[in-house]
C-alpha atoms as a PDB file:
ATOM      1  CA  UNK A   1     -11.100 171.050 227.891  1.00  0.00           C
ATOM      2  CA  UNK A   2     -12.732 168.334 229.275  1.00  0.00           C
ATOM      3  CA  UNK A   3     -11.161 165.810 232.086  1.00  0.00           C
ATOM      4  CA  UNK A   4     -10.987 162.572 229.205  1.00  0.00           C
ATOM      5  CA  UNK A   5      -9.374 165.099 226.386  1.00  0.00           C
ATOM      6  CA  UNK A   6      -6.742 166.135 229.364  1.00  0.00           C
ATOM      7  CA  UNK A   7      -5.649 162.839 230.349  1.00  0.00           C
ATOM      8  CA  UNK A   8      -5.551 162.564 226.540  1.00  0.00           C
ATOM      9  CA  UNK A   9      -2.851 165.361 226.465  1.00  0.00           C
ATOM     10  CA  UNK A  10      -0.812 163.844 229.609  1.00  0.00           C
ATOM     11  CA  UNK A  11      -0.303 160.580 228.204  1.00  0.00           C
ATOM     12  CA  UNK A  12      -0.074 161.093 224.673  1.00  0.00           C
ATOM     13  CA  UNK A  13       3.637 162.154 225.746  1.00  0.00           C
ATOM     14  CA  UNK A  14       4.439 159.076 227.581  1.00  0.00           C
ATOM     15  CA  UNK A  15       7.027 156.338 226.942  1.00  0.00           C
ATOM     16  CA  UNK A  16       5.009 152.865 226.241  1.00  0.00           C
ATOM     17  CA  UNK A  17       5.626 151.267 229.492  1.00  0.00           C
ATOM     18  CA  UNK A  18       3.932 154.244 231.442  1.00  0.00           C
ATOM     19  CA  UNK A  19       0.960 154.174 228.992  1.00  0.00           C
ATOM     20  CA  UNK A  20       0.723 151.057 229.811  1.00  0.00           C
ATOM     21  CA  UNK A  21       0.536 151.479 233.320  1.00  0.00           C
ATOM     22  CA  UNK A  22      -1.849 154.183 232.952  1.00  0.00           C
ATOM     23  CA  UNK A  23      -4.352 151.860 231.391  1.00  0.00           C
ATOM     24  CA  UNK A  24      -3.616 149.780 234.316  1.00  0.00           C
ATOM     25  CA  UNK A  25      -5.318 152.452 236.911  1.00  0.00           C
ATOM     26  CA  UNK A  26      -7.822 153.165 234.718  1.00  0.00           C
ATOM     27  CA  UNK A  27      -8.778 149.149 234.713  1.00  0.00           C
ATOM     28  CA  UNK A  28      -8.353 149.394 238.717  1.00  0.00           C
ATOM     29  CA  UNK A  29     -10.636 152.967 239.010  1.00  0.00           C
ATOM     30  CA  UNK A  30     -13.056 151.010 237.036  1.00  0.00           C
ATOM     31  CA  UNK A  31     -13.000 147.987 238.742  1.00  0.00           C
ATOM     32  CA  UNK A  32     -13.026 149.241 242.390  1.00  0.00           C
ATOM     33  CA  UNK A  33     -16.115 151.688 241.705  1.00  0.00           C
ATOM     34  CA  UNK A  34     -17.696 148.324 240.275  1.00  0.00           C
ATOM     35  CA  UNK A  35     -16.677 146.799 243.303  1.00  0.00           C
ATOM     36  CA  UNK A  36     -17.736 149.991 245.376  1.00  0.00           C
ATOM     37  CA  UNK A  37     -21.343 149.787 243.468  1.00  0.00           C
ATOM     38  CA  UNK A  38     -21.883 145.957 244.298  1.00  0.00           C
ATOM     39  CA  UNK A  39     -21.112 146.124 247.855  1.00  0.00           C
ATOM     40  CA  UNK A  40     -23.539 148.809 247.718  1.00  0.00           C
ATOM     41  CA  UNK A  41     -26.546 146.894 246.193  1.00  0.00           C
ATOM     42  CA  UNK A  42     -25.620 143.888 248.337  1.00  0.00           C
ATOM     43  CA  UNK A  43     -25.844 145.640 251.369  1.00  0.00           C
ATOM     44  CA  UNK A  44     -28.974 146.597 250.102  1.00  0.00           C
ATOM     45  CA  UNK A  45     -30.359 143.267 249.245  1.00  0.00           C
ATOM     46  CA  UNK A  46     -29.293 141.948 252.710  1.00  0.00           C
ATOM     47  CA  UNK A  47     -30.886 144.495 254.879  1.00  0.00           C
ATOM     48  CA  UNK A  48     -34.557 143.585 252.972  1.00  0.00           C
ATOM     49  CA  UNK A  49     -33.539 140.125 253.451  1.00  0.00           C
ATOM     50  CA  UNK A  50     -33.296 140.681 257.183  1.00  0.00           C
ATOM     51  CA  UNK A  51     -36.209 142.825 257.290  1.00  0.00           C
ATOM     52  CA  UNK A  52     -38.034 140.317 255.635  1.00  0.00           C
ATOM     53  CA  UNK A  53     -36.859 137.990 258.246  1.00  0.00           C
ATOM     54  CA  UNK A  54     -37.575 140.115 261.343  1.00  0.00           C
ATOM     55  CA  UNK A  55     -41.275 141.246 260.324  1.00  0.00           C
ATOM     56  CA  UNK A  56     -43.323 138.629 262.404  1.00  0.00           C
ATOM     57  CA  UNK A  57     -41.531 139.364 265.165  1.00  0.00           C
ATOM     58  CA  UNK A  58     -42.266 142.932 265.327  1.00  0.00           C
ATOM     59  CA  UNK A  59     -43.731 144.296 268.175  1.00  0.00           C
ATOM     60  CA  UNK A  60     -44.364 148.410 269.845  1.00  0.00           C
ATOM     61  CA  UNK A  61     -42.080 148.853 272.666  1.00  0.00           C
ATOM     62  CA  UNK A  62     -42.813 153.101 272.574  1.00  0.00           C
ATOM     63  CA  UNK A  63     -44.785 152.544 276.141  1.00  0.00           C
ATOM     64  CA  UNK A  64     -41.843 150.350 277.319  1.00  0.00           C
ATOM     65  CA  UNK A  65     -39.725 151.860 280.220  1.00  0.00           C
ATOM     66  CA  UNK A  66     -36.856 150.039 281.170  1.00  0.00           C
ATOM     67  CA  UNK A  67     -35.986 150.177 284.460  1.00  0.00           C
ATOM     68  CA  UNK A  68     -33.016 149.716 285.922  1.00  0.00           C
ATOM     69  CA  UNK A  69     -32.981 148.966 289.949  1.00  0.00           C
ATOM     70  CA  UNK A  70     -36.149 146.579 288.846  1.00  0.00           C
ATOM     71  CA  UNK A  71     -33.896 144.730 286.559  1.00  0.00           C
ATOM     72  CA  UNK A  72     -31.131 144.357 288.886  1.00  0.00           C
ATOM     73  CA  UNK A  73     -33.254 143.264 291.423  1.00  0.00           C
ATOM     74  CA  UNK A  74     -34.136 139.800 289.513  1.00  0.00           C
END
């Protein structure tokens, strides 16, 4: 039996009311994995934006050795 055709079985002997709320997680589930999926995407979309942003000002720093006594000495 498949996960749809159980829920199926658990409701169908439910009073009206708790159908009712039933429906009303299933609207929520739905809605907060849409949710879930945008945040997602916009995340996404924001961290091309920013590397977008940040490209010209790209530089190597793998021979860079930082230094600390030198810096403190400033």
């Amino acid at each position: 039996m498949s996960t749809a055709e159980l829920i199926y079985q658990e409701a169908k002997g439910l009073p009206a009311y708790l159908g009712t709320e039933v429906l009303d997680f299933i609207g929520y589930l739905k809605n907060r994995h849409l949710l879930k999926k945008e945040t997602i995407m916009n995340e996404e979309e924001k961290i091309s934006e920013l590397e977008t942003i940040f490209a010209p000002h790209r530089c190597d720093l793998s021979d860079f050795h930082f230094n600390r006594d030198e810096a403190n000495e400033r």
